[in-house]
Structure formats: structure tokens, C-alpha cells
Protein backbone atom coordinates (compact mmCIF):
# COMPACT_ATOMS: atom_id res chain seq x y z
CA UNK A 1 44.95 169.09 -83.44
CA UNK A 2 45.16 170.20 -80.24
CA UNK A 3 45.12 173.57 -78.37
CA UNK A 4 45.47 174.19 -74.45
CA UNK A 5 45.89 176.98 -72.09
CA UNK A 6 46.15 177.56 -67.89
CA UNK A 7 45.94 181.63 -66.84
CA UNK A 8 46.57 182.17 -63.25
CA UNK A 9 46.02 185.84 -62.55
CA UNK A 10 46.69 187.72 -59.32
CA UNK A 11 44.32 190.81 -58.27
CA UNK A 12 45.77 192.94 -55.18
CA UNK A 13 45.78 196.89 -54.01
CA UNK A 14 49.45 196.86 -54.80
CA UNK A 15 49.28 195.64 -58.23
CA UNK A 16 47.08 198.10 -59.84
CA UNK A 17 49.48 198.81 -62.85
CA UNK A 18 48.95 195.05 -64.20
CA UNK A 19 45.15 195.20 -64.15
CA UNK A 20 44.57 198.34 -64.65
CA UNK A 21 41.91 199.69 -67.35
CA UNK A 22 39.62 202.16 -66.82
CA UNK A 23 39.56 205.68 -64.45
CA UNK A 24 37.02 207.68 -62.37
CA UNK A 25 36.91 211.17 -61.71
CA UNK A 26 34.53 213.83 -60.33
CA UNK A 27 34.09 217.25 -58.48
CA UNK A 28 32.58 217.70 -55.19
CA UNK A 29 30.46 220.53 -54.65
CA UNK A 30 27.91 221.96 -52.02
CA UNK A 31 24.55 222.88 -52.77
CA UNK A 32 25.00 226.53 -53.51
CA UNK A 33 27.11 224.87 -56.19
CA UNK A 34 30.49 226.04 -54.57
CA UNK A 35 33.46 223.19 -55.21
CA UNK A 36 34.51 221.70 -51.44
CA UNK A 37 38.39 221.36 -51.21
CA UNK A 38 39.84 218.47 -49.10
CA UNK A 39 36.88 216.74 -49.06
CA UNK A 40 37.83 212.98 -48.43
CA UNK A 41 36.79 210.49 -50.92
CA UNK A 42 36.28 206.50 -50.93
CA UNK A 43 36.22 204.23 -53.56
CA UNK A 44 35.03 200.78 -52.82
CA UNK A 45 35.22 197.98 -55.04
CA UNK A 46 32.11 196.18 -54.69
CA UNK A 47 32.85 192.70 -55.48
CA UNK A 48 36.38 192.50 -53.74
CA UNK A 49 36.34 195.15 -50.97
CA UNK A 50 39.20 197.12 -52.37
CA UNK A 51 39.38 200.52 -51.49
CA UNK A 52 41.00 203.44 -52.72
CA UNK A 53 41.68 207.04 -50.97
CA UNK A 54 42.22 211.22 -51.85
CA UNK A 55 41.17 214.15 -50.63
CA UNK A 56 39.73 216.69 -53.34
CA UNK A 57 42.13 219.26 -54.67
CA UNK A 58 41.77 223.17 -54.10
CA UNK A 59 39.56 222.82 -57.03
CA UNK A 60 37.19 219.95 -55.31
CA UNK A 61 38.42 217.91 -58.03
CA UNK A 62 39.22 214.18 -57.43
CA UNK A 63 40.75 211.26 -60.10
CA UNK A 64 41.52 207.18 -59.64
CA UNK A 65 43.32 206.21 -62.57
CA UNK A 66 44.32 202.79 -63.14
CA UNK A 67 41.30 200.94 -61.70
CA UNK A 68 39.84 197.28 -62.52
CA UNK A 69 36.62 197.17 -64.07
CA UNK A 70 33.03 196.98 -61.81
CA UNK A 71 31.10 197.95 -59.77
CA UNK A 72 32.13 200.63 -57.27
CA UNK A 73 30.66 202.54 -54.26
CA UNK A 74 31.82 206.45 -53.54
CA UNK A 75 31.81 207.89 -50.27
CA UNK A 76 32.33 211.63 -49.43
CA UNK A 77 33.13 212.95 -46.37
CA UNK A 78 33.69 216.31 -44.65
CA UNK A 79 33.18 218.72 -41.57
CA UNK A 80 29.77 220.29 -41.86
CA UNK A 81 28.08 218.01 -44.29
CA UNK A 82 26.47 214.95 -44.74
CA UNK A 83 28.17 212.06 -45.73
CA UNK A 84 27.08 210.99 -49.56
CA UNK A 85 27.68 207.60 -50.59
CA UNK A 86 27.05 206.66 -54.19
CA UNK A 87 26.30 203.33 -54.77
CA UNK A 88 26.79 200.98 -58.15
CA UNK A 89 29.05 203.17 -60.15
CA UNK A 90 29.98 200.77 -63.08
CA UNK A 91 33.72 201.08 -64.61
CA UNK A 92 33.53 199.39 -67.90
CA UNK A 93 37.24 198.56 -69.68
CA UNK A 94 39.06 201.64 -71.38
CA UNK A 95 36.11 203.90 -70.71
CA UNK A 96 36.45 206.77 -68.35
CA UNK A 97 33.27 208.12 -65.60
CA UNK A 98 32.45 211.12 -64.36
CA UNK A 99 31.00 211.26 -60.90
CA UNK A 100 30.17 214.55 -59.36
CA UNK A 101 29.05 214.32 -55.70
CA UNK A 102 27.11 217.34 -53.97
CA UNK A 103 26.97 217.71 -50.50
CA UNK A 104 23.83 218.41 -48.12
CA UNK A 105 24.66 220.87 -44.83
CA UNK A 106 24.39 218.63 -41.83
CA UNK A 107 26.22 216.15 -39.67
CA UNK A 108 28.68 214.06 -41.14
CA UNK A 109 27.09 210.82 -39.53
CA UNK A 110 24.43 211.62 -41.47
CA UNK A 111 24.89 209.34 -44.32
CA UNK A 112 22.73 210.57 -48.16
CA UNK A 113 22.50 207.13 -50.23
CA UNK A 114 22.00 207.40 -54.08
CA UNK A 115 22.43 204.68 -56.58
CA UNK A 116 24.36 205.90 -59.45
CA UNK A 117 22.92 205.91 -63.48
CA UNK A 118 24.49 205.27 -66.17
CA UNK A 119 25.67 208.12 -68.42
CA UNK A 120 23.74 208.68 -71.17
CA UNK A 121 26.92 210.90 -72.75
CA UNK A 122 30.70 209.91 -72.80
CA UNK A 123 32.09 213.50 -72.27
CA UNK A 124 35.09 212.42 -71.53
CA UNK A 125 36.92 212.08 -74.65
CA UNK A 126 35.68 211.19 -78.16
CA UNK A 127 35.92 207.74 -79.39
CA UNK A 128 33.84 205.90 -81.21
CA UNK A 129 33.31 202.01 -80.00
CA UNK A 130 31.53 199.67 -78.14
CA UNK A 131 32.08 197.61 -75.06
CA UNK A 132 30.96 194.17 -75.36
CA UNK A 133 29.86 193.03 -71.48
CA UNK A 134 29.90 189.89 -69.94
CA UNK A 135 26.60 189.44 -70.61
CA UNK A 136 26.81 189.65 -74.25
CA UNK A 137 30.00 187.36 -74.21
CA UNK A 138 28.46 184.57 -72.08
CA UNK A 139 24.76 184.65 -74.05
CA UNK A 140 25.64 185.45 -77.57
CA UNK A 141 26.05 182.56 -79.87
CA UNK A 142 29.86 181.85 -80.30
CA UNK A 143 31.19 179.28 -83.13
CA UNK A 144 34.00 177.96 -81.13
CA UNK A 145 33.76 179.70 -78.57
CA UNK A 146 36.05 182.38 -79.21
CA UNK A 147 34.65 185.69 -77.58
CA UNK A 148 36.00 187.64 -80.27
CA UNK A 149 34.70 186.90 -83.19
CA UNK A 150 31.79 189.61 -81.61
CA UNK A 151 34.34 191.74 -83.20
CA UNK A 152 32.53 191.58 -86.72
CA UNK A 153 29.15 192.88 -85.56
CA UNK A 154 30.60 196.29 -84.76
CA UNK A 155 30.06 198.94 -87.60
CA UNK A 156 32.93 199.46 -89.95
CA UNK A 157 34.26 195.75 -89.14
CA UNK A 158 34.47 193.22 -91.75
CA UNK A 159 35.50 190.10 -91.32
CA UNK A 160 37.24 188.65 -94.78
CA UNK A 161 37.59 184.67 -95.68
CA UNK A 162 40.12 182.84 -94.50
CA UNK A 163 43.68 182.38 -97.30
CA UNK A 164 45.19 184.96 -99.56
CA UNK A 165 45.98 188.32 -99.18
CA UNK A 166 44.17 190.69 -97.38
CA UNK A 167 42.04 188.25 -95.33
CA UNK A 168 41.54 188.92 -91.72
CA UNK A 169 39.88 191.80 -89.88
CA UNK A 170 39.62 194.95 -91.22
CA UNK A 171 38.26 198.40 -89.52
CA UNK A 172 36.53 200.81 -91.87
CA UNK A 173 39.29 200.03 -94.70
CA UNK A 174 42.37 199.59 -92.97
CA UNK A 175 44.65 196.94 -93.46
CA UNK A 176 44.45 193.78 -91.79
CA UNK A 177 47.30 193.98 -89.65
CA UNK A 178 46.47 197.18 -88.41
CA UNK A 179 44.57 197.12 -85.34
CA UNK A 180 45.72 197.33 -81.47
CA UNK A 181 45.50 194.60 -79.25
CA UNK A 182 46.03 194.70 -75.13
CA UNK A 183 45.04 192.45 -72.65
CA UNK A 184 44.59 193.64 -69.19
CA UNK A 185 46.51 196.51 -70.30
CA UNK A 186 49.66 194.78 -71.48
CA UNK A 187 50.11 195.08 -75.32
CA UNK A 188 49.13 191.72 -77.31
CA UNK A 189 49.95 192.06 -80.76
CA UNK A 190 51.58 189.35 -83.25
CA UNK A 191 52.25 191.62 -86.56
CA UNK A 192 52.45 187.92 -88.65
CA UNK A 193 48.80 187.14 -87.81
CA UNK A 194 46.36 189.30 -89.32
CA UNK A 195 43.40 188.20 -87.31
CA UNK A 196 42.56 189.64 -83.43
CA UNK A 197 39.97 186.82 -83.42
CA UNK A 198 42.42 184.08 -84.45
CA UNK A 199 43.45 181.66 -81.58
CA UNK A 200 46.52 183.02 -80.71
CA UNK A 201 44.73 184.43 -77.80
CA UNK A 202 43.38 181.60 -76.90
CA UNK A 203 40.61 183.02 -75.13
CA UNK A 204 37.36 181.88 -73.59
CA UNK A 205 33.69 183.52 -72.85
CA UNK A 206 35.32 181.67 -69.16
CA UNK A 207 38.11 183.97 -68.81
CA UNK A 208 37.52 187.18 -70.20
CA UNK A 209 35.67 189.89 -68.36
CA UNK A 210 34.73 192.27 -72.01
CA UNK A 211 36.23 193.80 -73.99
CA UNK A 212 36.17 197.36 -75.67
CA UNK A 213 36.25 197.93 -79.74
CA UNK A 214 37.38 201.65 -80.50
CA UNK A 215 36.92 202.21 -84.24
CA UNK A 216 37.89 205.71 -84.63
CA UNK A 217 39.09 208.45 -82.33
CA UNK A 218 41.40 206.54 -80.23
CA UNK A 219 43.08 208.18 -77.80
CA UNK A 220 47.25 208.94 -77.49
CA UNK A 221 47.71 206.21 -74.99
CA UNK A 222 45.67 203.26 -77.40
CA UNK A 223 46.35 204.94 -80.38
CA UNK A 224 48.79 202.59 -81.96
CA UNK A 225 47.82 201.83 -85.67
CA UNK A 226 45.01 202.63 -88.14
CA UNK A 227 42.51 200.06 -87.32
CA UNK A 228 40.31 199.22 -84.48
CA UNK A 229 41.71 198.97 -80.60
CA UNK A 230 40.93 196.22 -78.86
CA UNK A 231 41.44 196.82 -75.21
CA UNK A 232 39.93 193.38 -73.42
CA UNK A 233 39.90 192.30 -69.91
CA UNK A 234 40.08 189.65 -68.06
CA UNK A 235 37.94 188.18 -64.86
CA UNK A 236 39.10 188.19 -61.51
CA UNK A 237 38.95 186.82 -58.17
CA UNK A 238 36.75 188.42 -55.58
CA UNK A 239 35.81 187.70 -51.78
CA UNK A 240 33.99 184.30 -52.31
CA UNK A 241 34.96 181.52 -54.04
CA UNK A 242 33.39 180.33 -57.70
CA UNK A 243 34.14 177.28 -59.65
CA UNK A 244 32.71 176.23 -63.06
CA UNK A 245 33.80 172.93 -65.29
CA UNK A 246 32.76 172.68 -69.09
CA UNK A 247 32.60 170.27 -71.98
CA UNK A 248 31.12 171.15 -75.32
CA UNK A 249 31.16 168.09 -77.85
CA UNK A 250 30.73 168.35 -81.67
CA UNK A 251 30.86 165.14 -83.97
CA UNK A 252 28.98 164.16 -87.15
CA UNK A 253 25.97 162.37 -85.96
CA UNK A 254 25.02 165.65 -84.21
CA UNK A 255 25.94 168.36 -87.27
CA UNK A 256 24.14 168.82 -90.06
CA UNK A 257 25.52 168.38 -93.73
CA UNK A 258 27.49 171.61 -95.35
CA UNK A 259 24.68 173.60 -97.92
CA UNK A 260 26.65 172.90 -100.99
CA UNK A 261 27.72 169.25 -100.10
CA UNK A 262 23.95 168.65 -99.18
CA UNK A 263 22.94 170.03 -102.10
CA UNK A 264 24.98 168.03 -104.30
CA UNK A 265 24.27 164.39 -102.14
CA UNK A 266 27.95 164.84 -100.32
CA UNK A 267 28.71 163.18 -97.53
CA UNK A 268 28.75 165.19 -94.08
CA UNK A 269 32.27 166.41 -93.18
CA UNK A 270 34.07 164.19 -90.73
CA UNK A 271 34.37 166.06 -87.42
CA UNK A 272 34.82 164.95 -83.90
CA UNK A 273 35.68 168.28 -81.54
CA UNK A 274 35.86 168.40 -77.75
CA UNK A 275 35.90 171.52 -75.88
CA UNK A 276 36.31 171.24 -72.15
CA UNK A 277 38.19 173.21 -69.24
CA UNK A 278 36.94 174.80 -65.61
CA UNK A 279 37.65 177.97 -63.75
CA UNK A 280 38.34 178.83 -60.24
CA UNK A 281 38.28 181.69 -58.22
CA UNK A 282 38.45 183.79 -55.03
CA UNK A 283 40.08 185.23 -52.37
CA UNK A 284 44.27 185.06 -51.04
CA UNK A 285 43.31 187.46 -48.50
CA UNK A 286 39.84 188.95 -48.11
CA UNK A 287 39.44 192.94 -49.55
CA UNK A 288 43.11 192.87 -50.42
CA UNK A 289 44.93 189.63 -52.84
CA UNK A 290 42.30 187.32 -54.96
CA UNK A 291 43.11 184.62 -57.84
CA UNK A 292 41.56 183.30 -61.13
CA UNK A 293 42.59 180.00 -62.42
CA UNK A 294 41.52 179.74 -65.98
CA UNK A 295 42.14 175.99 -67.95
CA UNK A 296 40.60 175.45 -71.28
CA UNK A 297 41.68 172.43 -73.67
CA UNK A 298 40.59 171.73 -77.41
CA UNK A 299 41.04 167.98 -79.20
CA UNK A 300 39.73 167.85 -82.81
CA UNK A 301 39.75 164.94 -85.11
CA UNK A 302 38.42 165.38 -89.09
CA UNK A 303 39.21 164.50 -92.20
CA UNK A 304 38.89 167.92 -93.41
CA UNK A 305 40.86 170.89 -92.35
CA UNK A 306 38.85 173.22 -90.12
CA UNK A 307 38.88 176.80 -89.87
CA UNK A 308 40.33 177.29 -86.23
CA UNK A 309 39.53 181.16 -85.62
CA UNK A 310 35.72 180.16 -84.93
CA UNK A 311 35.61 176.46 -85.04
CA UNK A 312 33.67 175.68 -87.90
CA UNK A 313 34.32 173.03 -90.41
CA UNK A 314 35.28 175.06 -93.45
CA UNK A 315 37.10 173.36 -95.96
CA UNK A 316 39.81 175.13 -97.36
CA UNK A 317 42.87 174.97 -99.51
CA UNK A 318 45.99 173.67 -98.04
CA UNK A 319 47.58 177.46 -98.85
CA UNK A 320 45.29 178.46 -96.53
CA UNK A 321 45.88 176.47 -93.39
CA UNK A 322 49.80 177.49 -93.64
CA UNK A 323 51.03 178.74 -89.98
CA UNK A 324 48.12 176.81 -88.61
């Protein structure tokens, strides 16, 4: 049994459509409170340098749709005031900020530095979900090592055994086919498997960035089906260079006997599984084109069939392993 994958993925300014997920918006405004029209804004990206550009409308509004998740620096600047610059602004995926920016009287070298907070409030639509980070992905417990199977600690989500009808995923009810899938933006669904945490994704807590759950509320453009959406992204290059290699090993003298075979004297399952792979990163061309090589490979050898959405050896009817 054996499972492999290689991901090369290409961040640059001119390829925001394919890595796209997530927006920021805001109004400028002075300190009386009146909006400031052609105000020009910055965005910085502040792990690859990118930056994007607009002036505020008539309105002192200004939006940046399309943008790659993290961390991200606004700058403001006009005649007659001082220039603001907003510091650690984090875009997390599918979830639109709000950044308003008021402006102090004075000279525009002047330079007012805040570091941004998160928002205690999503005001800007009305979902309900949860983003799992990076964080969570990398230091939660993972069977496998499947970053997905997360998905059954959000409310509403239950995760049903593996064979028959009706097992899978299923969001407060729904069917178990019915839930949205996109990766980096680009729809990833396979209507004959009705698990989002099955392999067919085939990804790794190496390779994906987070990943957002929207249980209810989704909006027109992830609104697809009844269930949850599952918007995730994945990591990307940035202006210095990272490398990691892995290898996680399973076998028998290291697991410990099955409940119901130890309670009956049974002999411990059979299992030999090796999990290795490496990931490399950085930049093409510094602040504009970065890569991330992703590699992951999976050899298992048992003498009992093992369930292969999170790794664990389950032993199950043969029914039950069909499409496997």
C-alpha cells in the first residue's frame, strides 16, 4: 500500500487569482472623523515583501480582494497628514478584515506606528466557522497525519465509521456528500467519496497553511451544497529559504494491542507504516516570485486492512475497504 505526492506551487504579484483567499478593506478618516478621499494606501506582505496599491475612493473607502493569507503592514499617506502605518494585520483564509486608518494633522514624513488587534467581531458577513491555524495543525495530535481529520472537533461535525451507507462526514445533519471543498481557491470536490478527510487530498500538517470550516451561513461565492465549506490553504514561499525532512515510523513492537483483542488475549495487529517526505522553500525573485516544494510518501505493510483516512489500524470488512 502505497501513497505519494510532489506539490510545487508558485507565489508572484501577477498570480493573485490562483492563491487568492481572503480580502481587506477599510476607510480612512481624519480626526474630526471626516473620510479623506485619494488618500494613498500600501499593503505590504510581511513575510514576502509583496505590495499592493489604491488610492481611497470619494468615500475614503479602500478594498484588496484576492490576497494570500498573513501577516500584512498598511501604510497611509497624504498631503497634510502624518503618515500611519499599521503593522501585523493578520489575513486568515476565507475571512474578510476591516481596517480603518485615521489620520493625525502634520507632515507626511512624520510616520504614526500602531500594531494592529485582532477583531473581537466578524462584521463582515455572517458565517458561522472556525479557522484552524498553523499552529493548531502542526501541534495537535494527528492519527496519520492528515490535517483534516481536525474537521470533527468543530460543532455540528460528526464523523461516522468507516463502510455502509451514510458513513463519512456529516455537518449538522446533512448528507455526507454534501460539503464544499477548495484548495487555494480552486474547487476540490470528488462527489464518489464521501469523506473531506479521506486521502484523496493527500495532504500534510507540511503543506497546508489552515484551513477554514464554515458550518452555516456560507456566503454566495462558497455556498455550494448543504454541508460544511472547507476553504484550506496552502504554504508558500517567502524571502528566505526553509527546508524540513521527516520520517514517522509505526510497527508492532512499538503499538500497543487493540482494547478488544487485548481483552480477549489476541495477538497485536500486524503493522509496519513509514511516513517520510521534506519541504522546501523560498524565493525566485526577492518581494516578487517564491516556490514551495512539498514531497510526502506513505509505505504500509499489515496483515490487516487499515483504515487509510487517519492511519489507524482498524479492522474492517472487506465491503468496506472497496475503492480503497
Amino acid at each position: 500500500m502505497k501513497n505519494a505526492i510532489a506539490v510545487l506551487l508558485l507565489a508572484a504579484a501577477f498570480a493573485l487569482a490562483q492563491t487568492s483567499t481572503s480580502e481587506l478593506s477599510g476607510t480612512v478618516r481624519d480626526n474630526t472623523g471626516a473620510v479623506v478621499p485619494g488618500a494613498g494606501v500600501t499593503l505590504t506582505n510581511e513575510q514576502t515583501g509583496v505590495t499592493y496599491k489604491q488610492r481611497t475612493t470619494d468615500s475614503g473607502l479602500c478594498s484588496f480582494p484576492a490576497l494570500p493569507v498573513g501577516s500584512y503592514t498598511v501604510t497611509v499617506e497624504v498631503q497634510g497628514f502624518k503618515t500611519a502605518r499599521l503593522t501585523k494585520n493578520t489575513l486568515v483564509v476565507n475571512t474578510p478584515l476591516a481596517v480603518d486608518v485615521t489620520l493625525e494633522v502634520g507632515q507626511i514624513i512624520d510616520v504614526v506606528m500602531v500594531e494592529a488587534r485582532g477583531d473581537l467581531l466578524q462584521t463582515s458577513n455572517a458565517t458561522i466557522g472556525n479557522v484552524v491555524t498553523s499552529k493548531e495543525v502542526t501541534e495537535l495530535p494527528l492519527n496519520g497525519r492528515n490535517p483534516l481529520t481536525l474537521l470533527v472537533l468543530e460543532p455540528g461535525v460528526v464523523q461516522r465509521s468507516a463502510g455502509g451507507a451514510g458513513s463519512g462526514i456529516h455537518v449538522n445533519g446533512s448528507r455526507d456528500r454534501a460539503y464544499n471543498v477548495t484548495i487555494d481557491g480552486i474547487e476540490a470536490n470528488e462527489s464518489t467519496v464521501p469523506n473531506p478527510v479521506s486521502n484523496l487530498y493527500r495532504l500534510t500538517p507540511d503543506n497546508i497553511q489552515e484551513f477554514k470550516v464554515t458550518t452555516s451561513n456560507q456566503t454566495p461565492e462558497e455556498g455550494r451544497n448543504s454541508g460544511a465549506s472547507i476553504s484550506i490553504a496552502t504554504r508558500q514561499g517567502s524571502n528566505a529559504f526553509h527546508g524540513t525532512a521527516f520520517w514517522f515510523l509505526r510497527n508492532t513492537d512499538l503499538n500497543s494491542n487493540e482494547f478488544y483483542a487485548n481483552a480477549q488475549n489476541g495477538a497485536k495487529p500486524d503493522i509496519k507504516m513509514n511516513q517520510y517526505g521534506a519541504e522546501l522553500s523560498g524565493p525566485i525573485r526577492r518581494n516578487k516570485t517564491f516556490f514551495f516544494f512539498s514531497w510526502a510518501d506513505q509505505k504500509v505493510n499489515t496483515t490487516q486492512p487499515i483504515d487509510q483516512t487517519f492511519g489507524a489500524p482498524i479492522i474492517y470488512t472487506p465491503s468496506a475497504l472497496s475503492g480503497s
